[in-house]
Protein backbone atom coordinates (compact mmCIF):
# COMPACT_ATOMS: atom_id res chain seq x y z
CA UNK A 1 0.00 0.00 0.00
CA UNK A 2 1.04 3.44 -0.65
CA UNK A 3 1.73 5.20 2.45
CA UNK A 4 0.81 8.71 0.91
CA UNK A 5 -3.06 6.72 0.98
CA UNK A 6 -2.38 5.67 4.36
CA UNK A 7 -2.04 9.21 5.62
CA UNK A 8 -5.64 10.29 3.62
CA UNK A 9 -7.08 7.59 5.44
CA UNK A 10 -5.69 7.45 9.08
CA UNK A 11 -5.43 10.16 11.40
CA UNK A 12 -3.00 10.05 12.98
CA UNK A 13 -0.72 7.31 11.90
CA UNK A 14 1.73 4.86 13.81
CA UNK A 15 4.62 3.34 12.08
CA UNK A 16 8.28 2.18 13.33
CA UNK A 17 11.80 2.86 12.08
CA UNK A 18 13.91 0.01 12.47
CA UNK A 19 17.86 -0.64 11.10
CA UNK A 20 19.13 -3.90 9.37
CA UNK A 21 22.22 -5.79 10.85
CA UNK A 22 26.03 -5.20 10.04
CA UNK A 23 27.05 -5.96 6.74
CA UNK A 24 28.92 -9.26 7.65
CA UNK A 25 25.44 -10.52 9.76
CA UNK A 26 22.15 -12.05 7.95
CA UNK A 27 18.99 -10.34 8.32
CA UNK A 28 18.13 -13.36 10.93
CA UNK A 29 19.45 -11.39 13.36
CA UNK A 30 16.73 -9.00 13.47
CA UNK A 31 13.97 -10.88 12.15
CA UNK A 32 12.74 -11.61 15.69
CA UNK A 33 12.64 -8.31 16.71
CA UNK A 34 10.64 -7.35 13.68
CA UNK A 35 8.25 -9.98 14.33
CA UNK A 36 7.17 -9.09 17.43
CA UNK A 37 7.22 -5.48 16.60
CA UNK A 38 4.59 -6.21 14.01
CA UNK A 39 2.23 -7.98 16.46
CA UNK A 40 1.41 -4.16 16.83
CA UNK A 41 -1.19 -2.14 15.70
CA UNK A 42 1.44 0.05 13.37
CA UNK A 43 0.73 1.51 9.60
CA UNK A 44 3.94 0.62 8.30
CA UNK A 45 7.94 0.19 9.38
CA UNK A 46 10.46 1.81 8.02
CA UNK A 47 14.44 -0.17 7.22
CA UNK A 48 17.10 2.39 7.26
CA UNK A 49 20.16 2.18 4.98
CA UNK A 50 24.22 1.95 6.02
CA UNK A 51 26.58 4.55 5.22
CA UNK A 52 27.34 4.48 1.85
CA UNK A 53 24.44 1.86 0.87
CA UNK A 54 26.63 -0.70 2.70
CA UNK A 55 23.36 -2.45 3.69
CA UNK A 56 21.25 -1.78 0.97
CA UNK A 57 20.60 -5.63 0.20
CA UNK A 58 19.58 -6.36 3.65
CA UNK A 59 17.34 -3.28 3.53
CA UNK A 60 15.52 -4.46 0.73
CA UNK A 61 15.67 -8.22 2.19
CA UNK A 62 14.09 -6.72 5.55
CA UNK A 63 11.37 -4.56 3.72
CA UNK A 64 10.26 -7.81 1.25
CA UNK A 65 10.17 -9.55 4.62
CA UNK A 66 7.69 -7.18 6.24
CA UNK A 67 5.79 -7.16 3.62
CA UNK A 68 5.70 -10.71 2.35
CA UNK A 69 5.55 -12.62 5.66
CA UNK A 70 4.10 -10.07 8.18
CA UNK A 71 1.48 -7.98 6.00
CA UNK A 72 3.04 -4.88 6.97
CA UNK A 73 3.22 -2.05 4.52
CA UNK A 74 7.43 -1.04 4.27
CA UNK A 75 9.18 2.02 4.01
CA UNK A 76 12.79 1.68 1.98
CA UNK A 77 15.03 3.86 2.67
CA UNK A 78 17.09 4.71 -0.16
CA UNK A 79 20.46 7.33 0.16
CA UNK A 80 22.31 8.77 -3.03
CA UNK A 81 25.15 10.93 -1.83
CA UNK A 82 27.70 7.97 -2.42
CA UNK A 83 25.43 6.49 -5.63
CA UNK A 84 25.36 7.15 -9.68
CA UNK A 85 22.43 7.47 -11.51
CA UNK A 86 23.35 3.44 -12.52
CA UNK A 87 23.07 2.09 -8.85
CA UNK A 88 19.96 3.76 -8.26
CA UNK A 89 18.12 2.90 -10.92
CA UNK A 90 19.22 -0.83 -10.21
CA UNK A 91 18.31 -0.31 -6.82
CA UNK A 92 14.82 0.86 -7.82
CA UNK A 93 14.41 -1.90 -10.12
CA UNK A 94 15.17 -4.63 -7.37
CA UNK A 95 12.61 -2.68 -4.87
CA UNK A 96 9.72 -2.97 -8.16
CA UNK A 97 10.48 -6.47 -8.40
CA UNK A 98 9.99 -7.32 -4.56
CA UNK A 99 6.73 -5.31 -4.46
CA UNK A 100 7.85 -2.26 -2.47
CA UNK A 101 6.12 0.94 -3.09
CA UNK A 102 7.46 3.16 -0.93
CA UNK A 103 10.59 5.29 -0.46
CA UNK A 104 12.42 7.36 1.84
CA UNK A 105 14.61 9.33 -0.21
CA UNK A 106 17.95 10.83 1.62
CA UNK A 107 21.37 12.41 0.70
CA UNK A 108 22.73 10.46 3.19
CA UNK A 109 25.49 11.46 5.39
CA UNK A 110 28.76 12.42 3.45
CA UNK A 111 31.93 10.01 3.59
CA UNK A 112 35.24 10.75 5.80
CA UNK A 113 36.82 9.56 2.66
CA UNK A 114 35.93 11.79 -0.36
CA UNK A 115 36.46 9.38 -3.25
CA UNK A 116 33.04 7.76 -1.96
CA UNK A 117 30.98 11.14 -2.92
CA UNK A 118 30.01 11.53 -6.91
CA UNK A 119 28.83 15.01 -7.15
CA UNK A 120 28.39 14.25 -10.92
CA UNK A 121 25.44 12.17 -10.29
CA UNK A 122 23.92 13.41 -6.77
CA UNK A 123 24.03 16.05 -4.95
CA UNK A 124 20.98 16.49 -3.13
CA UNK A 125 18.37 14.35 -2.27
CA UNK A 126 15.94 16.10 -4.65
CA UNK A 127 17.42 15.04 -7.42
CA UNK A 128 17.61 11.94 -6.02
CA UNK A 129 13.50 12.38 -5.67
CA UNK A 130 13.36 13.58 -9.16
CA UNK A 131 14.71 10.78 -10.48
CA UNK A 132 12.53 8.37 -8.55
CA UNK A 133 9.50 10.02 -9.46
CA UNK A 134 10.49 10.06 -13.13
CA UNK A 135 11.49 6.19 -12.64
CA UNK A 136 7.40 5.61 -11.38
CA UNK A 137 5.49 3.64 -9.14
CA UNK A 138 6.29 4.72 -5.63
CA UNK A 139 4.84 7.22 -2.80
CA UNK A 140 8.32 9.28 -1.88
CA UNK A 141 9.10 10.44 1.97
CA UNK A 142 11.60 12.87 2.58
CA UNK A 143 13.52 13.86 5.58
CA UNK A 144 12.88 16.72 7.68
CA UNK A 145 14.58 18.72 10.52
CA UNK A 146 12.40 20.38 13.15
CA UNK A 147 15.81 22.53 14.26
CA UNK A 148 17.23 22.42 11.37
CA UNK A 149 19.95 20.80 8.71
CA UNK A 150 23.07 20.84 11.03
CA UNK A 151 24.24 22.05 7.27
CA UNK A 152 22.36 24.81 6.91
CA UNK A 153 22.53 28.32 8.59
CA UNK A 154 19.11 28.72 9.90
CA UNK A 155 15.33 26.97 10.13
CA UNK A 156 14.50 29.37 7.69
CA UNK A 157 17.42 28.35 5.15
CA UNK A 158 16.49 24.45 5.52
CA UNK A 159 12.84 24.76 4.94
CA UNK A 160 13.55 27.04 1.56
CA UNK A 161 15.77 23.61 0.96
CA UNK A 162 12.93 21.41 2.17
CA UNK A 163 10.45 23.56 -0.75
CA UNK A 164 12.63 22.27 -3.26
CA UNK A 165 12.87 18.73 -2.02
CA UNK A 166 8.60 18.90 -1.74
CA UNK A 167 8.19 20.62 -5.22
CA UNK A 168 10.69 17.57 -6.86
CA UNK A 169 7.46 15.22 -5.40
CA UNK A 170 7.67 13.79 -2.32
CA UNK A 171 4.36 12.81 -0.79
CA UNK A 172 5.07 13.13 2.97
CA UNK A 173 7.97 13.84 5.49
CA UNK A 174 9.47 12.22 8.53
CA UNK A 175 11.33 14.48 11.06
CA UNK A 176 14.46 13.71 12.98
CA UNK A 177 14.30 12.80 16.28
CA UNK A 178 13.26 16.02 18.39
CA UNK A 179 13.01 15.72 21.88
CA UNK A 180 10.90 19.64 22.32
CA UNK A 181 7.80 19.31 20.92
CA UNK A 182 7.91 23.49 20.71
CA UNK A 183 10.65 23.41 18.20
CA UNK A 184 8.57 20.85 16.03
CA UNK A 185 5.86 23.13 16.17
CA UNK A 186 7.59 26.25 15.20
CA UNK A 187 8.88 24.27 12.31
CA UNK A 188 5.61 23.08 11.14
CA UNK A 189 4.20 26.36 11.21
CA UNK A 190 7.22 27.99 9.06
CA UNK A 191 6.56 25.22 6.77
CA UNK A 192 2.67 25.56 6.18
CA UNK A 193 4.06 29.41 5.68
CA UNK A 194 6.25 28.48 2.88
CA UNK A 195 3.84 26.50 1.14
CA UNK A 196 4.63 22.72 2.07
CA UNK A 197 1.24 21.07 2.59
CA UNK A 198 2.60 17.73 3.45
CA UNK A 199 2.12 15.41 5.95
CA UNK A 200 5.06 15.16 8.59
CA UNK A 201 5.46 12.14 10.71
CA UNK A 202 7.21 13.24 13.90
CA UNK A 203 10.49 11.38 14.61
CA UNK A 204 10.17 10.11 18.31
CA UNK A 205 13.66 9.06 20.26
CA UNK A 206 12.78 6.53 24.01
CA UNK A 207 15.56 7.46 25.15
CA UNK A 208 16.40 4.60 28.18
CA UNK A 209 20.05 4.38 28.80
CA UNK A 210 22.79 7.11 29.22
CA UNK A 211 25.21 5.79 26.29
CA UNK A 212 22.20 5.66 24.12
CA UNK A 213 21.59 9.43 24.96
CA UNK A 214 25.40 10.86 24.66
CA UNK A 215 25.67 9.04 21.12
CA UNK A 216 21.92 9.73 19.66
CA UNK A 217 22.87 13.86 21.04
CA UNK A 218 25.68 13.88 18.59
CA UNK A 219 23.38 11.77 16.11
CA UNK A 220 20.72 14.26 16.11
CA UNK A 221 21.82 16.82 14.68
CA UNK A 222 21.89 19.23 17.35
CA UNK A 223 18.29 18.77 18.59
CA UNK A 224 17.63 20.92 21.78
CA UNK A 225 16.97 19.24 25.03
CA UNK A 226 14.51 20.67 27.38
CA UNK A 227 15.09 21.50 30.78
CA UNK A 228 12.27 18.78 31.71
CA UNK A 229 14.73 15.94 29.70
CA UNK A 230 18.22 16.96 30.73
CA UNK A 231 16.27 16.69 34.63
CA UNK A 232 15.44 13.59 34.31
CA UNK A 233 18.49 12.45 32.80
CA UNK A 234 20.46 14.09 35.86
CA UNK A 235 17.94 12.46 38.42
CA UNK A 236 18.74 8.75 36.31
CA UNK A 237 21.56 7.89 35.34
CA UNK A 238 23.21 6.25 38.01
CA UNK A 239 20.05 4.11 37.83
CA UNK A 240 19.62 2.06 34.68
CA UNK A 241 16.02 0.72 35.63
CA UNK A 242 14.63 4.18 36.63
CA UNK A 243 15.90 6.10 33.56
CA UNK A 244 14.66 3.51 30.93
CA UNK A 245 11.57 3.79 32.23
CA UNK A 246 11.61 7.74 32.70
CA UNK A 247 12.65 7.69 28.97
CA UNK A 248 9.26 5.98 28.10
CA UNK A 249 7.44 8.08 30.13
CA UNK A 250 8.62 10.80 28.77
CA UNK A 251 8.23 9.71 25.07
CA UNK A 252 4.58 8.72 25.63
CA UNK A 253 4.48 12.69 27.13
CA UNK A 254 6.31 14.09 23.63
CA UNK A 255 3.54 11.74 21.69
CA UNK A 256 0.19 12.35 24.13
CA UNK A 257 1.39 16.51 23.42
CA UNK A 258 1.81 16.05 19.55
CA UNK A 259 -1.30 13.88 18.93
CA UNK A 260 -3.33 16.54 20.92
CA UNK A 261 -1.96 19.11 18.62
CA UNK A 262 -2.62 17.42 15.14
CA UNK A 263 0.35 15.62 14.29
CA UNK A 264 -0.54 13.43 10.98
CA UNK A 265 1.67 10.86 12.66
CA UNK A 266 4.09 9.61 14.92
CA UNK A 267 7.44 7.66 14.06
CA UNK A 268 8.73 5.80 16.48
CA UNK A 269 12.93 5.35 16.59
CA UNK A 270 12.58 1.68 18.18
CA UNK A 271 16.38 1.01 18.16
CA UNK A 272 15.03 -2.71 17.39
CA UNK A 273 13.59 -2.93 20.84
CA UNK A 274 10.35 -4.58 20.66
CA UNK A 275 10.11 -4.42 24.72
CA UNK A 276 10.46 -0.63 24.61
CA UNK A 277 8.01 0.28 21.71
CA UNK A 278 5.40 -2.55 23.15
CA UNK A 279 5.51 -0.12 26.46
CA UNK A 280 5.18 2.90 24.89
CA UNK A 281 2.10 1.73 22.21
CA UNK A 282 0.46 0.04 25.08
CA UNK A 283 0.34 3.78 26.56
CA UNK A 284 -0.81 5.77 23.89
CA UNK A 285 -3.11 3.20 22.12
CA UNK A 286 -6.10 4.58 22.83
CA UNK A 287 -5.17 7.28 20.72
CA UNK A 288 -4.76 5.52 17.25
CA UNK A 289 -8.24 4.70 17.38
């Protein structure tokens, strides 16, 4: 199913981001995980993509999986920034064959070593979105940063960067993780200002342990943490128990706050943890309804 239908028929949506294993592992590894993941009432899972497509296989592997043994709808991610016009269009050829119809396009983030970026072929991810729309027969997601590109200047330089990205014809958008539900909603509203009507799944980080939060800070891309998170994260973490749980809790918070204020969807990081995103959906079920 096209997941630019699923937002015109859901309000708000549920879906799950989840990564394949190292290049050197088979997809069995996380199989499990997916499984039980998709025991839950989500819209569709998302498999992200290695640096430098060093996992594309096993992306596509993952996503035929989902789709083909657990009936649920798959998001591809698909990077260009290290990829000629050749390797995509194979790409998008092997994701028509398996039956996936959907697409998250990205630059992807640029090598340490700069023989691995082509600048002949791609740039930007809108040309990368160009070309898939041209090649047919997918709905296109693009990324999105509530506090903007960690490239860019200013929230006002990204989202003139994000218009171009939404005119090349994307169908909806999927934020980084944010952790101030504020910031999100200044961004939305700069958005809607410059004329991007799409729908944006908000990118939701559990954070539960302290190594996960130093290394997903740098990840980020410089997303702002509230006095309410860096708190709790002082209060925790000497105490591994209390601050996984206070990372829930304050996820289900983040989500509760955006569903109340219209979010077309929320898009959960799981970090492959079934346990974790079972706690959270059992929290906020009631309102996917």
């Amino acid at each position: 199913m096209y997941i630019k239908n699923i937002f015109n028929e859901k309000n708000p949506v549920l879906s799950f981001e989840v990564f394949p294993p190292k290049k050197e592992s088979s997809i069995d590894s996380v199989i499990p995980a997916i499984t039980e993941m998709s025991k839950l009432p989500v819209n569709y899972m998302s498999v992200t993509y290695g640096a430098g497509g060093s996992t594309s296989k096993k992306t596509a592997e993952i996503a035929s999986y989902m789709q083909d043994k657990l009936n649920v709808t798959a998001l591809a991610h698909l990077t260009c920034i290290s990829s000629t016009k050749s390797t995509v269009n194979e790409a998008l050829t092997d994701l028509k064959e398996r039956g996936i119809q959907n697409i998250l396009a990205l630059r992807g983030d640029i090598p340490n070593d700069p023989e691995l970026i082509l600048p002949n072929d791609y740039k930007y991810a809108s040309e990368l979105i160009k070309d898939i729309k041209d090649f047919g027969g997918f709905s296109i997601g693009g990324a999105c940063y509530p506090e903007c590109h960690p490239d860019c200047s200013s929230l006002d330089e990204d989202i003139e960067h994000l218009k171009i990205k939404a005119d090349a014809g994307i169908d909806f958008l999927v934020t980084q993780m944010f952790f101030d539900n504020e910031a999100f909603y200044d961004f939305r509203n700069k958005a809607v200002q410059k004329g991007i009507d799409l729908p944006i799944d908000t990118g939701i980080m559990p954070l539960t342990n302290i190594n996960q939060i130093k290394r997903m800070c740098v990840l980020s891309g410089g997303a702002s943490m509230p006095a309410k998170f860096t708190r709790m994260i002082a209060k925790y973490e000497n105490n591994p128990e209390a601050l996984k749980q206070a990372g829930i809790a304050y996820a289900v918070d983040q989500i509760i706050d955006l569903v109340s204020n219209d979010t077309a969807g929320i898009h959960l990081y799981t970090m492959n943890r079934p346990d974790v995103a079972e706690k959270i959906v059992s929290a906020i079920t009631n309102l996917f309804i």
